[in-house]
C-alpha atoms as a PDB file:
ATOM      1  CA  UNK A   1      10.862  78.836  39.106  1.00  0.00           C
ATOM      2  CA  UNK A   2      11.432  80.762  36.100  1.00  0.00           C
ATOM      3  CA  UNK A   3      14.765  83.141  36.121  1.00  0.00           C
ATOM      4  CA  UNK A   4      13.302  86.431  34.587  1.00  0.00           C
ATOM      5  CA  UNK A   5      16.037  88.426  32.330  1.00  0.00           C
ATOM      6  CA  UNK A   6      16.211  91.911  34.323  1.00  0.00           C
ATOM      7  CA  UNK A   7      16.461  94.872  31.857  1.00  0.00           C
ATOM      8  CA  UNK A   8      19.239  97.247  32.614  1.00  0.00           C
ATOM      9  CA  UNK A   9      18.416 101.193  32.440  1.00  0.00           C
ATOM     10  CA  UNK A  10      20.974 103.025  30.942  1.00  0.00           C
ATOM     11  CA  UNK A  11      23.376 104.829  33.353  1.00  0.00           C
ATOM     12  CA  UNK A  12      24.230 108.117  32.983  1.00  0.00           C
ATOM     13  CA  UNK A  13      27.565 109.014  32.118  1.00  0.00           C
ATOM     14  CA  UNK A  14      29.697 112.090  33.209  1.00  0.00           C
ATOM     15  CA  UNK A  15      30.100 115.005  30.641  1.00  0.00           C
ATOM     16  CA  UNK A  16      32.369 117.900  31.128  1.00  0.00           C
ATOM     17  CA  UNK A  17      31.880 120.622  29.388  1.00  0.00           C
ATOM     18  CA  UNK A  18      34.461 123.588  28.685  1.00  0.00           C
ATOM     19  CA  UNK A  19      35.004 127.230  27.111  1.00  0.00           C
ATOM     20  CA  UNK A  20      38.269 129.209  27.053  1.00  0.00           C
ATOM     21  CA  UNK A  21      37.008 132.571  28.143  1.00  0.00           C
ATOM     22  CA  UNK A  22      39.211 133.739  30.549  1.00  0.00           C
ATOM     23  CA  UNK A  23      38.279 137.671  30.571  1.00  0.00           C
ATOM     24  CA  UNK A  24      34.154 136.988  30.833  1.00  0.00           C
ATOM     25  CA  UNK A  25      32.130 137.766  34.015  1.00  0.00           C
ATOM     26  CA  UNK A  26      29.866 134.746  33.408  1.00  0.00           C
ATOM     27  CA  UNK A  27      29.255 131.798  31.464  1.00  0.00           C
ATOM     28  CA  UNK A  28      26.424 129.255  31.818  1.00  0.00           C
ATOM     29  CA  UNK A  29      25.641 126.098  29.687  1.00  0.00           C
ATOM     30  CA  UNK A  30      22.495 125.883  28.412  1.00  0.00           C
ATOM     31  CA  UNK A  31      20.660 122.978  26.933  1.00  0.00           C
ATOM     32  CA  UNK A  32      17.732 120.474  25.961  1.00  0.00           C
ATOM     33  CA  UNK A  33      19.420 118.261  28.771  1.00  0.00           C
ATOM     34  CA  UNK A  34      18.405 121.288  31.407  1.00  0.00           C
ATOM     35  CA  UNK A  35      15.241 122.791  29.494  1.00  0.00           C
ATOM     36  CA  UNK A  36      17.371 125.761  28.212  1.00  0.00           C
ATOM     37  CA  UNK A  37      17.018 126.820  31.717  1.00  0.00           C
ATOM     38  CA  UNK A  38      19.858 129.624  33.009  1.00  0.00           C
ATOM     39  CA  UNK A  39      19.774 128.927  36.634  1.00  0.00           C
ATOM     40  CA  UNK A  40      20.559 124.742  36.914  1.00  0.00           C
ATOM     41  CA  UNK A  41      24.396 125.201  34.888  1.00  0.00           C
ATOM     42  CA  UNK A  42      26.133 127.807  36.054  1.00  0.00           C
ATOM     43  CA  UNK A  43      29.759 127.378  34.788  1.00  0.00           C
ATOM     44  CA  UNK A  44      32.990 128.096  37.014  1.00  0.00           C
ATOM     45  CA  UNK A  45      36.296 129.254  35.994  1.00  0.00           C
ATOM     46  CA  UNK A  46      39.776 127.581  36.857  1.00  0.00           C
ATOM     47  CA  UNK A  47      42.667 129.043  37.352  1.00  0.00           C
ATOM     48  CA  UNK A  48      43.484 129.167  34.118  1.00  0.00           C
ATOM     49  CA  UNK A  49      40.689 131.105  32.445  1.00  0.00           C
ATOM     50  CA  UNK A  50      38.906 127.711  31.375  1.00  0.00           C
ATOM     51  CA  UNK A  51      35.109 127.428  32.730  1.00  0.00           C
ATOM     52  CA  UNK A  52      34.176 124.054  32.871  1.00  0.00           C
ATOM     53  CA  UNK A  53      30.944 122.190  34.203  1.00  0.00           C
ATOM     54  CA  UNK A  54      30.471 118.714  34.571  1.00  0.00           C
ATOM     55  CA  UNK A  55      26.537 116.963  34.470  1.00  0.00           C
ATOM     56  CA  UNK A  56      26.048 113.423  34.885  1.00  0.00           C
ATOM     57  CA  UNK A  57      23.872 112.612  31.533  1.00  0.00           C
ATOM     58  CA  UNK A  58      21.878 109.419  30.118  1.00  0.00           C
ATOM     59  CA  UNK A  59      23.394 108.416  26.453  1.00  0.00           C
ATOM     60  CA  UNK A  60      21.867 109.978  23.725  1.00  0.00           C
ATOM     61  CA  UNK A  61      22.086 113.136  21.565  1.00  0.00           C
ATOM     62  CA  UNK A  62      21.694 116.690  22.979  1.00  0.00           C
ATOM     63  CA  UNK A  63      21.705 119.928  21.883  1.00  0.00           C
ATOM     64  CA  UNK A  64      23.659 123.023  23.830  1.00  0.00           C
ATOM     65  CA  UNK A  65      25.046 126.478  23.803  1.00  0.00           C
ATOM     66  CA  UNK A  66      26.807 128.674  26.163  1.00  0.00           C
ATOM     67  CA  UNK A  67      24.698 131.580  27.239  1.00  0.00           C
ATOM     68  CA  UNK A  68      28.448 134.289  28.022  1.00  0.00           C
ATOM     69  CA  UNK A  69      27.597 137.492  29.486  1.00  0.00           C
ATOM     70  CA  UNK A  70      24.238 137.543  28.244  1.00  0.00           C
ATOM     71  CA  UNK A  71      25.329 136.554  24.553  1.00  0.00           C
ATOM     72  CA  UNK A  72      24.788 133.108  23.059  1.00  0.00           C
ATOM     73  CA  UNK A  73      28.228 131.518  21.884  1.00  0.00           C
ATOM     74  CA  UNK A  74      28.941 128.245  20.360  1.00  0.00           C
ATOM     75  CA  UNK A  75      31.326 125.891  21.795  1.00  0.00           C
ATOM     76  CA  UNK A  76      34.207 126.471  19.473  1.00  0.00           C
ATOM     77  CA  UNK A  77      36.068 123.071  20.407  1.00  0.00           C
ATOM     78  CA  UNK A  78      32.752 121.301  18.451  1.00  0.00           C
ATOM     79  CA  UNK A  79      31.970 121.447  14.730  1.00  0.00           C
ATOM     80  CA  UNK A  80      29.102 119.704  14.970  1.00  0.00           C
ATOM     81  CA  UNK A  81      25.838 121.708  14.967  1.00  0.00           C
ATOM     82  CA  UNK A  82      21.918 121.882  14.121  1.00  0.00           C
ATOM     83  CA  UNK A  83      20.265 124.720  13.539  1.00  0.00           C
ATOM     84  CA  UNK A  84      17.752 125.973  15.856  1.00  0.00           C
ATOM     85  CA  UNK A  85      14.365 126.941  15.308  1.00  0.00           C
ATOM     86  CA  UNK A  86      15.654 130.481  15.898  1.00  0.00           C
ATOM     87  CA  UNK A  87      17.808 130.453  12.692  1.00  0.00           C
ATOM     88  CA  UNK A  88      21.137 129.946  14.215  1.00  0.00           C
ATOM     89  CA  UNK A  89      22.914 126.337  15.218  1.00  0.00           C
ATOM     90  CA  UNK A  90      23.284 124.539  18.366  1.00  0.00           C
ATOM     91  CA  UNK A  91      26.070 122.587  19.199  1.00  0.00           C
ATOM     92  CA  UNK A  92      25.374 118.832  19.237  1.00  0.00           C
ATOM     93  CA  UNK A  93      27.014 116.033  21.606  1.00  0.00           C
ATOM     94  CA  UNK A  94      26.200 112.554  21.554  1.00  0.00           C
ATOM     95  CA  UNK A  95      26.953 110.822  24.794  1.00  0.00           C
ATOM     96  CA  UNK A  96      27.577 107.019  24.378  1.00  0.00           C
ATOM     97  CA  UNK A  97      25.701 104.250  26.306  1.00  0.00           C
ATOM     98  CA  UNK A  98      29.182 102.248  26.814  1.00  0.00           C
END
């Protein structure tokens, strides 16, 4: 018999985004991890005005915004950014694989 190495897929790991917004009707996060689509991240707001969403995502490097009444906003606890074929910059997170 010959023992055959099993390869591991990565796991995904749990991301929680956040934005201090407390006096906004709406915030969702938006990204290449979703397809930039509105309707799969809708954000929710604690108690203390903080929305947060958590997504369960494989390790690499993504690119996101927060879409905030209908206005794009960076996330303005992350400096790092790309720009975006539109001109202006996505934020960028880069989720580990340990």
């Amino acid at each position: 018999m010959s023992a055959k190495k099993s390869e591991q897929k990565p796991k995904r790991r749990k991301v929680t985004f956040s934005l201090r917004s407390p006096d906004v009707k709406e915030v969702i996060l938006m990204g290449d991890f979703n397809q930039w689509n509105p309707k799969v991240h809708p954000m929710k707001k604690n108690k203390n005005g903080v929305w947060e969403k958590t997504t369960m995502l494989f390790p690499g490097t993504y690119e996101y915004r927060f879409m905030v009444d209908g206005q794009w906003k960076n996330d303005p606890d992350n400096n790092q950014t790309r720009v975006n074929r539109f001109g202006t910059k996505n934020n960028v997170i880069v989720v580990p694989s340990t």
